[in-house]
N, C-alpha and C. Protein backbone atom coordinates (compact mmCIF):
# COMPACT_ATOMS: atom_id res chain seq x y z
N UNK A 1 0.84 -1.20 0.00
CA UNK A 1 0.00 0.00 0.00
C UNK A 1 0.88 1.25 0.00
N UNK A 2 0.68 2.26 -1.11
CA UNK A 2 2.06 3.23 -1.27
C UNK A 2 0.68 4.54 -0.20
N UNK A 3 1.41 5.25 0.25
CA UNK A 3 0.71 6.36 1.01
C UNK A 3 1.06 7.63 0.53
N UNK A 4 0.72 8.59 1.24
CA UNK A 4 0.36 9.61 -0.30
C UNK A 4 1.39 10.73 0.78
N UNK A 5 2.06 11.93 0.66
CA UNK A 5 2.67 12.50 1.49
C UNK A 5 2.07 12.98 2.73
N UNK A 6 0.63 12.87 2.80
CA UNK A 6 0.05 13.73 3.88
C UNK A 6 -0.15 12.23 4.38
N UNK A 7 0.06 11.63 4.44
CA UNK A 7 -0.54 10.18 5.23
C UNK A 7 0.91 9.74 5.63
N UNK A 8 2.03 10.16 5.13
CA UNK A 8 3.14 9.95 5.45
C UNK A 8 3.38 10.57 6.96
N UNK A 9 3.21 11.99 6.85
CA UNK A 9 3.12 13.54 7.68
C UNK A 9 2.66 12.66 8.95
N UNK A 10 1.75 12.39 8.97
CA UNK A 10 0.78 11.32 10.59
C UNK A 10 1.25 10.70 10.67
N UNK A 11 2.21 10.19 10.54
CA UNK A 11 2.37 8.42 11.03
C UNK A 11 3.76 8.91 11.67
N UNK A 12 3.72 8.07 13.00
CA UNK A 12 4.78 8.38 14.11
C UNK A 12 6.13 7.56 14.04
N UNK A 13 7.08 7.86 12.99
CA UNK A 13 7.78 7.78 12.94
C UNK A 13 8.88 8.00 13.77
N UNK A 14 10.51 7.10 13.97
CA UNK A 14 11.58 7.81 14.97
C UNK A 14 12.14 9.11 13.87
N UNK A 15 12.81 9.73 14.73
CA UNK A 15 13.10 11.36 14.42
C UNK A 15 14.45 10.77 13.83
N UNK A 16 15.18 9.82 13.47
CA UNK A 16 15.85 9.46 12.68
C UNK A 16 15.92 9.22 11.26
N UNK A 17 14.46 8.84 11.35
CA UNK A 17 13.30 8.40 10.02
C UNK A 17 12.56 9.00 9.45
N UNK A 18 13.25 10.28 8.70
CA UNK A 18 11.97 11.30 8.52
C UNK A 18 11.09 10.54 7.32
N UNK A 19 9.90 10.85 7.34
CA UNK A 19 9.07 9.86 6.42
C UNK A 19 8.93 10.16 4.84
N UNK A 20 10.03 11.21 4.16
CA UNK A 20 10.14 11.40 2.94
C UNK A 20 11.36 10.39 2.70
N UNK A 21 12.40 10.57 3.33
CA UNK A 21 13.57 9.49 3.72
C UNK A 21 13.47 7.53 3.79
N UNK A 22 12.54 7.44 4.23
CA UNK A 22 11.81 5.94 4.55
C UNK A 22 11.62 5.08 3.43
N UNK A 23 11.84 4.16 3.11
CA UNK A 23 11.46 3.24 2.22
C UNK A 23 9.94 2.18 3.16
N UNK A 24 9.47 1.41 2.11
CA UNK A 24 8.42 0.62 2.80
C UNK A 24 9.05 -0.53 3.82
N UNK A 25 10.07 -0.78 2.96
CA UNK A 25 11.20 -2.37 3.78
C UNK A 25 11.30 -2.06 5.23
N UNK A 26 12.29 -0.65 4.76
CA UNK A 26 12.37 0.36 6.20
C UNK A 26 11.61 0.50 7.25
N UNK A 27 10.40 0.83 6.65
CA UNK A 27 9.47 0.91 7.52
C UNK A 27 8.77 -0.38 8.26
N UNK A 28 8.67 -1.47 7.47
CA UNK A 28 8.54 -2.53 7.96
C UNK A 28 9.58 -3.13 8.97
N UNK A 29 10.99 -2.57 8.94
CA UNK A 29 11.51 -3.28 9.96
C UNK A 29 11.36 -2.39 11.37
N UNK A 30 11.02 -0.88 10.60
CA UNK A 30 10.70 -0.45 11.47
C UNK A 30 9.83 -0.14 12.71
N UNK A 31 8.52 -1.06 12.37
CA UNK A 31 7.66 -0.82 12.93
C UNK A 31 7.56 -2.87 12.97
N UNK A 32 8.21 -3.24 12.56
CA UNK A 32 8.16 -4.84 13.56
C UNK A 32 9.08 -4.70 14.50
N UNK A 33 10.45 -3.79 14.45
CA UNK A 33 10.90 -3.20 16.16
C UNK A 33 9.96 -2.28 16.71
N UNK A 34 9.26 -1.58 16.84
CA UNK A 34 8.46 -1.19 17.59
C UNK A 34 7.61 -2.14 18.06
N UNK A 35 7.10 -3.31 17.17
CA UNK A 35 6.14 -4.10 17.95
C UNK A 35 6.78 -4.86 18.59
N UNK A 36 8.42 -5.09 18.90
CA UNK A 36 8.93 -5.88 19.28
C UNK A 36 9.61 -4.83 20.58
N UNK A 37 9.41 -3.82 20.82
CA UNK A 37 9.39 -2.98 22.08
C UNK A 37 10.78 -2.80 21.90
N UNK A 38 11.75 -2.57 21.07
CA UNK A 38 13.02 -2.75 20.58
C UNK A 38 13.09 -0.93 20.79
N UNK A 39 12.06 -0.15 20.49
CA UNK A 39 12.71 1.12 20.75
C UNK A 39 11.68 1.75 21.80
N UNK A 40 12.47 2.51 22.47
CA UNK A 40 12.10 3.13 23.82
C UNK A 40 11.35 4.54 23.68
C-alpha cells in the first residue's frame, strides 16, 4: 500500500526516520521493532 505525502506527515515515525527518507522495507523493519518494544 504506497501512502500519499500527507498520510506519510501522521504516522509516528523515529526522528531518525523522517518519512520522505523511509522506504516501505524500512518501515517494515521499522515498525516490527516497535512491535517488538526494541525502541524506547
Amino acid at each position: 500500500m504506497d501512502l500519499t505525502d500527507e498520510q506519510w506527515k501522521i504516522l509516528e515515525l523515529p526522528d531518525h526516520c523522517p518519512p520522505y527518507q523511509i522506504s516501505h522495507r524500512r518501515f517494515q523493519e521499522w515498525n516490527d521493532a516497535k512491535n517488538n518494544s526494541q525502541f524506547g
